[in-house]
Protein backbone atom coordinates (compact mmCIF):
# COMPACT_ATOMS: atom_id res chain seq x y z
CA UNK A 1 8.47 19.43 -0.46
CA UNK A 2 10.58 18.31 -3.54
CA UNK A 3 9.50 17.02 -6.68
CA UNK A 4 9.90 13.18 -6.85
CA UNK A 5 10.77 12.24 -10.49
CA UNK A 6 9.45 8.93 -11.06
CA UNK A 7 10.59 5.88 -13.04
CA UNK A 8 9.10 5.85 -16.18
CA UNK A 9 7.78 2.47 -16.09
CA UNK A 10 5.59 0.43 -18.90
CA UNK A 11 1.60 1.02 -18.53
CA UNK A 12 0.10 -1.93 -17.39
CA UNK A 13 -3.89 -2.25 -16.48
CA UNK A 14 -5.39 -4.67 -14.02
CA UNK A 15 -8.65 -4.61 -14.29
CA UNK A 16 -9.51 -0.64 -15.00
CA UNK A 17 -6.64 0.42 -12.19
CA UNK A 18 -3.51 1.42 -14.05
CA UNK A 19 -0.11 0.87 -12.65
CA UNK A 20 3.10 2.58 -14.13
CA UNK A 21 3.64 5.03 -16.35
CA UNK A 22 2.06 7.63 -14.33
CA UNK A 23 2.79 10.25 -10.83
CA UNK A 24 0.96 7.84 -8.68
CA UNK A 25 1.44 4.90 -6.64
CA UNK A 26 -1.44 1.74 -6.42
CA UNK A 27 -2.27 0.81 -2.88
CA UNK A 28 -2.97 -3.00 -2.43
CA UNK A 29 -3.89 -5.53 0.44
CA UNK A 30 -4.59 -9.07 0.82
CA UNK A 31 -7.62 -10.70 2.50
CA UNK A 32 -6.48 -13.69 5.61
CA UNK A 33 -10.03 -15.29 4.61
CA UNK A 34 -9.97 -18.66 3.72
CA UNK A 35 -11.32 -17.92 -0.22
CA UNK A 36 -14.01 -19.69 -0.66
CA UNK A 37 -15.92 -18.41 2.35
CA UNK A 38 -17.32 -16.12 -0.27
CA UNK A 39 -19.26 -14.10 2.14
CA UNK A 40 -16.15 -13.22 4.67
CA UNK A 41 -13.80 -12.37 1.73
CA UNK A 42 -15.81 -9.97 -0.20
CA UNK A 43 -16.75 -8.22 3.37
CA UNK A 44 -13.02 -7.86 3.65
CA UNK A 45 -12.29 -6.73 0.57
CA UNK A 46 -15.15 -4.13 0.88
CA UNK A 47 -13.53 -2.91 4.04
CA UNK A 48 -9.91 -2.76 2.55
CA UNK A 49 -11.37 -0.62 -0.30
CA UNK A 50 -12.85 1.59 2.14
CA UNK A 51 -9.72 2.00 3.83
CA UNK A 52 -7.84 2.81 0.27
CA UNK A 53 -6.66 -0.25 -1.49
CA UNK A 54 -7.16 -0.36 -5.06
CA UNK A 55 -6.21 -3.60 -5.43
CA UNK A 56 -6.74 -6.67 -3.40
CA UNK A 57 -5.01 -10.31 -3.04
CA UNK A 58 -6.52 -13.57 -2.85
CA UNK A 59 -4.91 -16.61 -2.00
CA UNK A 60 -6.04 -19.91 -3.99
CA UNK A 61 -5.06 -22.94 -2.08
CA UNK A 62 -7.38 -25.50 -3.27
CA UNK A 63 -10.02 -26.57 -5.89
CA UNK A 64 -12.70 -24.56 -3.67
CA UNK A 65 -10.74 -21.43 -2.92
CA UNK A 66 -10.35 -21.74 -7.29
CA UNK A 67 -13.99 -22.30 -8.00
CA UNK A 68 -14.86 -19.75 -5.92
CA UNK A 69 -13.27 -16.64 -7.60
CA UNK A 70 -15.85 -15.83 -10.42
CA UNK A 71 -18.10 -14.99 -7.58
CA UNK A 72 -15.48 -13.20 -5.59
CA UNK A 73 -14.84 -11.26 -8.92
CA UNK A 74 -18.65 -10.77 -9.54
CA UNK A 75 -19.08 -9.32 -6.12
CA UNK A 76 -16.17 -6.80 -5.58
CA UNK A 77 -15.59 -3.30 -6.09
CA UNK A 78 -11.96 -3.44 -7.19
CA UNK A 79 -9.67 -5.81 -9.58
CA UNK A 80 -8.88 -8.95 -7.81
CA UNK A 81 -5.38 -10.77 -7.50
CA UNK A 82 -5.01 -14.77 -7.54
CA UNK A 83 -2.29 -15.41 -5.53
CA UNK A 84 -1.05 -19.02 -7.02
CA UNK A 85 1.85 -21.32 -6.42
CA UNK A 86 2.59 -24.92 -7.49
CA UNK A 87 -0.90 -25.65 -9.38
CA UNK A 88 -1.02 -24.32 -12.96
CA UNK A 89 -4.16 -25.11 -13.24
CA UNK A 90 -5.76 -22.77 -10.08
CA UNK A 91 -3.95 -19.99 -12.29
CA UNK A 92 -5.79 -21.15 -15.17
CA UNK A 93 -9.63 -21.48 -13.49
CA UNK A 94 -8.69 -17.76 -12.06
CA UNK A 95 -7.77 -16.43 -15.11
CA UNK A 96 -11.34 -17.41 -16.68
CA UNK A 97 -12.88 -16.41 -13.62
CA UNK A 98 -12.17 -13.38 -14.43
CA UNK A 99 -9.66 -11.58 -11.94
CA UNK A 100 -7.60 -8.81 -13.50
CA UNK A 101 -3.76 -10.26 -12.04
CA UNK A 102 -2.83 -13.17 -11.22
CA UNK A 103 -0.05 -13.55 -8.94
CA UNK A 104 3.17 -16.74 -9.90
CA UNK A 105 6.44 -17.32 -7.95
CA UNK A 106 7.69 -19.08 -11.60
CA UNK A 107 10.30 -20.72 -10.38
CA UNK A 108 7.84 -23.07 -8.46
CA UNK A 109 6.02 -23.74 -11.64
CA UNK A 110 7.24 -26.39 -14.54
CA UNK A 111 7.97 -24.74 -17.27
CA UNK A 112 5.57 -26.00 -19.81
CA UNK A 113 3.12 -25.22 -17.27
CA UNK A 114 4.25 -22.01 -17.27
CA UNK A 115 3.57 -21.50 -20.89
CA UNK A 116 0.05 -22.92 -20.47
CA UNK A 117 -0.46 -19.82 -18.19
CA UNK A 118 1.19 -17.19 -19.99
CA UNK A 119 -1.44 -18.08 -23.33
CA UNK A 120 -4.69 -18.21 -20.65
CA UNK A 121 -3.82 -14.87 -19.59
CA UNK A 122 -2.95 -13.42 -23.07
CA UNK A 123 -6.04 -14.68 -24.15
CA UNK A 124 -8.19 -12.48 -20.98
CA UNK A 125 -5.51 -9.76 -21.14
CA UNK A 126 -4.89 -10.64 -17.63
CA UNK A 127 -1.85 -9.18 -15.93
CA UNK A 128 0.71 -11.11 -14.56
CA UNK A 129 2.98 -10.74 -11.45
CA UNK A 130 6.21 -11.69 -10.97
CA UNK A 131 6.51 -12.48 -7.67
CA UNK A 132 9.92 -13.34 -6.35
CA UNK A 133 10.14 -13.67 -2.52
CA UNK A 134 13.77 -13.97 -0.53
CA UNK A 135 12.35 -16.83 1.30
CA UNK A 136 11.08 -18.95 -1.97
CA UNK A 137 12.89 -21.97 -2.99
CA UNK A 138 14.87 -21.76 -6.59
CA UNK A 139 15.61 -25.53 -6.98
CA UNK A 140 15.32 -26.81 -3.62
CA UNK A 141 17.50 -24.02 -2.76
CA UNK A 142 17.40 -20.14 -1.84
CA UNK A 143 18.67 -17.68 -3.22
CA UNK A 144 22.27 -16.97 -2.94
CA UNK A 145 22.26 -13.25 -3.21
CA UNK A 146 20.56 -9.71 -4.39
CA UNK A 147 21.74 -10.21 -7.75
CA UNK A 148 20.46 -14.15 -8.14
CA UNK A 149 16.91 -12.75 -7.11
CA UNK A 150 16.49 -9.98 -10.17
CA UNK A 151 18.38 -12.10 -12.45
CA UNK A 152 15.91 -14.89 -11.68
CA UNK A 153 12.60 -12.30 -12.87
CA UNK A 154 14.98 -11.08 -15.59
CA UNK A 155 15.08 -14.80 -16.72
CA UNK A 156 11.51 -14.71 -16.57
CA UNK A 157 10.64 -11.50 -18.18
CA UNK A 158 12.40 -12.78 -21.31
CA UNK A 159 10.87 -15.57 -21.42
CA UNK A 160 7.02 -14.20 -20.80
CA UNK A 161 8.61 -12.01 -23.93
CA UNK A 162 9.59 -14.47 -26.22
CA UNK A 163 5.92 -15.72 -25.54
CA UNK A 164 4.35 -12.15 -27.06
CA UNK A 165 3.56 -11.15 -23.04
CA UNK A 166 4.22 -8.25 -21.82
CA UNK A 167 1.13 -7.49 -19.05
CA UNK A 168 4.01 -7.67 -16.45
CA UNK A 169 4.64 -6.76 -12.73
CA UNK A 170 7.35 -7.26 -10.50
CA UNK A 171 8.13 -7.89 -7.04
CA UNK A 172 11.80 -8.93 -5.24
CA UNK A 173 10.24 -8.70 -1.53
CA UNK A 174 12.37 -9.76 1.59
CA UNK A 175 11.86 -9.60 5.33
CA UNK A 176 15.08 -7.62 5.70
CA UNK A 177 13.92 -3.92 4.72
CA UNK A 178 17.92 -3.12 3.66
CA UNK A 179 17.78 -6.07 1.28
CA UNK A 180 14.52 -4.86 -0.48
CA UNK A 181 16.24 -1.31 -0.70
CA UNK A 182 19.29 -3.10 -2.17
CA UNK A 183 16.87 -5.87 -4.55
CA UNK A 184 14.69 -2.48 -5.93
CA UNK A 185 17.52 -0.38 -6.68
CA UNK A 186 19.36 -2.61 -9.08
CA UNK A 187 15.88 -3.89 -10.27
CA UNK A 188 14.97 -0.36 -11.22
CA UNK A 189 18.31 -0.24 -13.46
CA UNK A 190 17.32 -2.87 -14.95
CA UNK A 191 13.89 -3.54 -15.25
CA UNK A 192 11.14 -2.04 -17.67
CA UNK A 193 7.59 -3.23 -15.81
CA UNK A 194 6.14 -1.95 -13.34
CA UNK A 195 7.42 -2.90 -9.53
CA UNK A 196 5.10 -3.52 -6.90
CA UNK A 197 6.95 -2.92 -3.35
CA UNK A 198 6.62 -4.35 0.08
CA UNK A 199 8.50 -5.88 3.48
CA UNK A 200 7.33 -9.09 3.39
CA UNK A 201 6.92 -11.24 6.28
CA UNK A 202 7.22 -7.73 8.61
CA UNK A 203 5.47 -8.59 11.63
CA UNK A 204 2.68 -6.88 13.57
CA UNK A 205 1.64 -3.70 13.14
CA UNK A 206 4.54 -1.35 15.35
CA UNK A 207 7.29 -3.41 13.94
CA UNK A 208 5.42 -3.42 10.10
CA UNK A 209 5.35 -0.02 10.05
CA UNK A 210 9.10 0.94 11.09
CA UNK A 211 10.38 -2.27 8.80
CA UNK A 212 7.97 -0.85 6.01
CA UNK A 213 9.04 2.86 6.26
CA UNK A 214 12.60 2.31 6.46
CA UNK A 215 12.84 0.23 3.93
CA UNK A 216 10.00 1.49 0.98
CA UNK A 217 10.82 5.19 1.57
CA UNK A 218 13.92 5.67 -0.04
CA UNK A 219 12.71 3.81 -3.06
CA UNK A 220 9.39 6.30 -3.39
CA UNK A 221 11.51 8.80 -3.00
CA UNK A 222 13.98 8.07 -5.97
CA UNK A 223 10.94 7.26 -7.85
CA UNK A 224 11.26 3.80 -7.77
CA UNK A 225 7.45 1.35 -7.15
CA UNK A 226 4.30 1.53 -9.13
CA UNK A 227 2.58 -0.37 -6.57
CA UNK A 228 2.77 -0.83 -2.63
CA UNK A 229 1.56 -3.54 0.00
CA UNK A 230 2.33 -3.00 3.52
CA UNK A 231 2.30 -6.63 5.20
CA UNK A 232 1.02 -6.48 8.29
CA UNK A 233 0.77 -9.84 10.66
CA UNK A 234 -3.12 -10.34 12.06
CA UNK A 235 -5.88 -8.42 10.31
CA UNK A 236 -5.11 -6.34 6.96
CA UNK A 237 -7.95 -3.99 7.24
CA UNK A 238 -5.17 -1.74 8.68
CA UNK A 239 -2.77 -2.30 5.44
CA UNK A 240 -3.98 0.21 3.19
CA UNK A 241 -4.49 3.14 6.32
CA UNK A 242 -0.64 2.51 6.98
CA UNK A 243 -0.08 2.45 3.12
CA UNK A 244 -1.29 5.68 2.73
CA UNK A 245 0.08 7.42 5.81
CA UNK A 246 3.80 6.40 4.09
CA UNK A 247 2.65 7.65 0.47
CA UNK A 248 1.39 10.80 2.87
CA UNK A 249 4.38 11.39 4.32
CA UNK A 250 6.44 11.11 0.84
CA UNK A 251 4.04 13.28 -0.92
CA UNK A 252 2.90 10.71 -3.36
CA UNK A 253 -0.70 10.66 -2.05
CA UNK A 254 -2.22 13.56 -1.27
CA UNK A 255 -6.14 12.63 -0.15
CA UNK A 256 -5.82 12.23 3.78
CA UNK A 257 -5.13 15.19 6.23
CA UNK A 258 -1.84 14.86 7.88
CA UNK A 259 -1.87 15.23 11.86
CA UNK A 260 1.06 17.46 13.38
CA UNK A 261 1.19 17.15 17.21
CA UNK A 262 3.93 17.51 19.82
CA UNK A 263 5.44 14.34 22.06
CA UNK A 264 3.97 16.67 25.05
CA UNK A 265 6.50 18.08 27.71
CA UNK A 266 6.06 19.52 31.63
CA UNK A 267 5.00 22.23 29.73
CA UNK A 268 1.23 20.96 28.97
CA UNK A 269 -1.39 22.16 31.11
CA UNK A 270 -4.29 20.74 29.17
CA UNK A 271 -5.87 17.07 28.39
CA UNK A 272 -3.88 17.30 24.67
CA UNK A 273 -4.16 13.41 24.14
CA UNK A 274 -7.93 13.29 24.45
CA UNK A 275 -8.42 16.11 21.73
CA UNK A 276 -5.64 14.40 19.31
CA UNK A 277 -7.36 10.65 20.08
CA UNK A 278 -10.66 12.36 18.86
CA UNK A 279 -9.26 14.54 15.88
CA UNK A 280 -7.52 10.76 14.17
CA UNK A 281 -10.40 9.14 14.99
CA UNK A 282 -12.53 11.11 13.07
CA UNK A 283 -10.34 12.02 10.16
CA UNK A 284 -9.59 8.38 9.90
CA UNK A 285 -12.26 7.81 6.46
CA UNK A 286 -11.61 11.64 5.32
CA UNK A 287 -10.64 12.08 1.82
CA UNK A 288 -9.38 15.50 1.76
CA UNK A 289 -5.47 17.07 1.93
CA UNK A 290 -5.47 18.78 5.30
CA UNK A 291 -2.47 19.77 7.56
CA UNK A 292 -3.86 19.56 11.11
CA UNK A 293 -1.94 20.73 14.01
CA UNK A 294 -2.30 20.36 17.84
CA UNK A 295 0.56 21.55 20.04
CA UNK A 296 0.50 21.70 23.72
CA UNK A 297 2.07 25.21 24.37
CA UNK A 298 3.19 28.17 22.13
CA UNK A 299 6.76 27.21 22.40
CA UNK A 300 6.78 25.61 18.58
CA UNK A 301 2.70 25.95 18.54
CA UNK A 302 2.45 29.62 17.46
CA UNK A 303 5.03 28.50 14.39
CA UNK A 304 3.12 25.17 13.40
CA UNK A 305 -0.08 26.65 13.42
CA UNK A 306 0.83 29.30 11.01
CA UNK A 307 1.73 26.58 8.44
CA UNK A 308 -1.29 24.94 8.71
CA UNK A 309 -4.76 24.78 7.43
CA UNK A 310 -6.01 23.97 11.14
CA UNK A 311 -4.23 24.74 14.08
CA UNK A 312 -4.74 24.74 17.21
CA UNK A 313 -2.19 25.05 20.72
CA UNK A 314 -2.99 25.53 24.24
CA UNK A 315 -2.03 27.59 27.06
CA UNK A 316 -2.87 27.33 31.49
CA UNK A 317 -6.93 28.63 30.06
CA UNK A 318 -7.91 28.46 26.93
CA UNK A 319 -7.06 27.13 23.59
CA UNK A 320 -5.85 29.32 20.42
CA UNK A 321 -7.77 28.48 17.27
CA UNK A 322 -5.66 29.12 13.59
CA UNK A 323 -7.67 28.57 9.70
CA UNK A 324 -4.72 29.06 7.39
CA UNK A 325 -2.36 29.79 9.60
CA UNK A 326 -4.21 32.89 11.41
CA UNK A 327 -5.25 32.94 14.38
CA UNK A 328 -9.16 32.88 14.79
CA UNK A 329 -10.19 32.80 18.54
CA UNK A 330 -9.36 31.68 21.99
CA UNK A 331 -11.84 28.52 22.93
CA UNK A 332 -13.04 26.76 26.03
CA UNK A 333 -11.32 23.19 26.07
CA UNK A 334 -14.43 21.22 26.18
CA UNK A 335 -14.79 23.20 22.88
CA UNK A 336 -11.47 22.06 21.34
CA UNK A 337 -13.08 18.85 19.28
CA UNK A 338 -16.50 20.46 18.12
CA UNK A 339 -14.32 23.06 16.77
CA UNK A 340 -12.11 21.27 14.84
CA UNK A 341 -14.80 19.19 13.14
CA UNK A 342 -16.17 22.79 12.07
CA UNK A 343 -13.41 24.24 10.25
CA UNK A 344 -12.42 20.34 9.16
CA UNK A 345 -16.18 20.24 7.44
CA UNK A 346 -15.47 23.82 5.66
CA UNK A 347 -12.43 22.56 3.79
């Protein structure tokens, strides 16, 4: 696989998670809780950390959704974003509430207001994001163009500059994956802080993931993003899993085993989907780098196999077993699963 060189960004910490200035890429979500049910949004953002996210996104639509984010905060296992728009002074309770970023569209925020906001968080050493969406309103009007959009968080950067801050993140998200590729290519050029990526706005989960892909993957590979979200319409626990299975795939994270199998032909004599459904259900909440491979025939099965650290391919009888890319044994297939989990468990 080749060596990504990546954009040498400014460090910036949320909380104790740093993002830039480093080989690695954050993973983030967002909880679809209403925020101050306290209870249901710190059970989702326990089961988005278990699924990988570093980093997770509140939403803070009203005086309770504010007052509740010092116990949100208090309660979780990772940073916490305040996702704000319109009310300076939700940014300003959940900045002394504690959460490590908060996260402003500016351009729907006076600009004395603004200021206000930029002190608060100077004051906590709380990050902020710049979070510029294609869809947002810039004076009762959208954005004309690619170039409006970065010059509007280069306008912005400046001016969080001119006020001494520089805990800064940036995002240029659209719905149209070619635009973001366009937006994060000429914001790389020309932007210092870190960039947090996503297809915003991407749909359910099939169409998420090809929208996400196609248009994230040739910015990770140029090195460009610091910082990912996957948006996913309907429940988020599944954000992080697909985050990770992209950052897989691009070789920027390497803790999940990555599952090889054929699209099955006339040639498969054996129950192959049964075996695979088993093998990703089980390496689902595995933190370890594993190539796994299960091939229907010996056609390309003898060849994947040998690349692999678990292989395994059938034939009319039996299935052929491979540990680092030699073959082991011939197995029953009832036994197919139960082995797998063995050599899986050795690694």
């Amino acid at each position: 696989m080749a060596i990504i060189i990546r954009k040498n960004t400014i460090k910036v910490l949320v909380g104790n998670v740093q993002i830039g200035h480093q080989n690695r890429v954050v993973i983030q979500s967002m909880t679809n809780t209403k925020t101050s049910d306290i209870s249901a949004t710190v059970n989702q953002i326990k089961a988005l950390v278990k699924n990988g996210a570093e980093l997770v996104r509140v939403a803070v639509l009203d005086n309770a959704d504010a007052n509740a984010l010092k116990q949100i905060v208090k309660l979780s296992s990772c940073p916490i974003i305040a996702d704000i728009h319109y009310n300076n002074h939700f940014a300003i309770t959940a900045i002394e509430s504690g959460v490590g970023k908060i996260r402003i569209n500016p351009a729907n925020i006076k600009l004395d207001s603004l200021k206000e906001i930029v002190e608060y968080a100077k004051k906590h050493k709380t990050a902020i994001r710049i979070g510029i969406n294609q869809g947002s309103r810039l004076n009762n009007h959208g954005y004309k163009n690619i170039k409006d959009m970065v010059n509007c968080a280069l306008s912005f950067i400046r001016k969080f500059e001119s006020w001494n801050f520089k805990k800064i993140i940036v995002s240029l998200k659209s719905s149209d994956p070619l635009s973001v590729i366009e937006l994060y290519e000429l914001a790389a050029q020309k932007i210092k802080y870190p960039l947090h990526l996503g297809v915003t706005e991407a749909g359910t989960y099939d169409n998420a993931l090809i929208k996400s892909t196609l248009g994230l993957s040739p910015l990770l590979l140029k090195g460009i993003g610091d910082t990912i979200r996957i948006s996913i319409t309907g429940n988020p626990i599944i954000e992080p899993i697909a985050a990770k299975k992209i950052l897989n795939n691009t070789g920027l994270y390497r803790n999940i085993p990555n599952i090889i199998s054929c699209p099955t032909c006339g040639r498969l004599q054996w129950n192959l989907l049964d075996l695979l459904k088993q093998v990703e259900q089980y390496t689902q909440n595995i933190n370890k780098h594993l190539s796994i491979v299960i091939m229907g025939c010996a056609v390309n099965g003898i060849g994947e196999c040998e690349k692999a650290n678990i292989g395994i391919y059938g034939n009319k009888n039996s299935l052929v077993l491979y540990k680092n890319g030699k073959q082991i044994k011939n197995i029953p297939f009832k036994n197919g699963f139960s082995e797998i989990k063995k050599l899986i468990q050795l690694f």
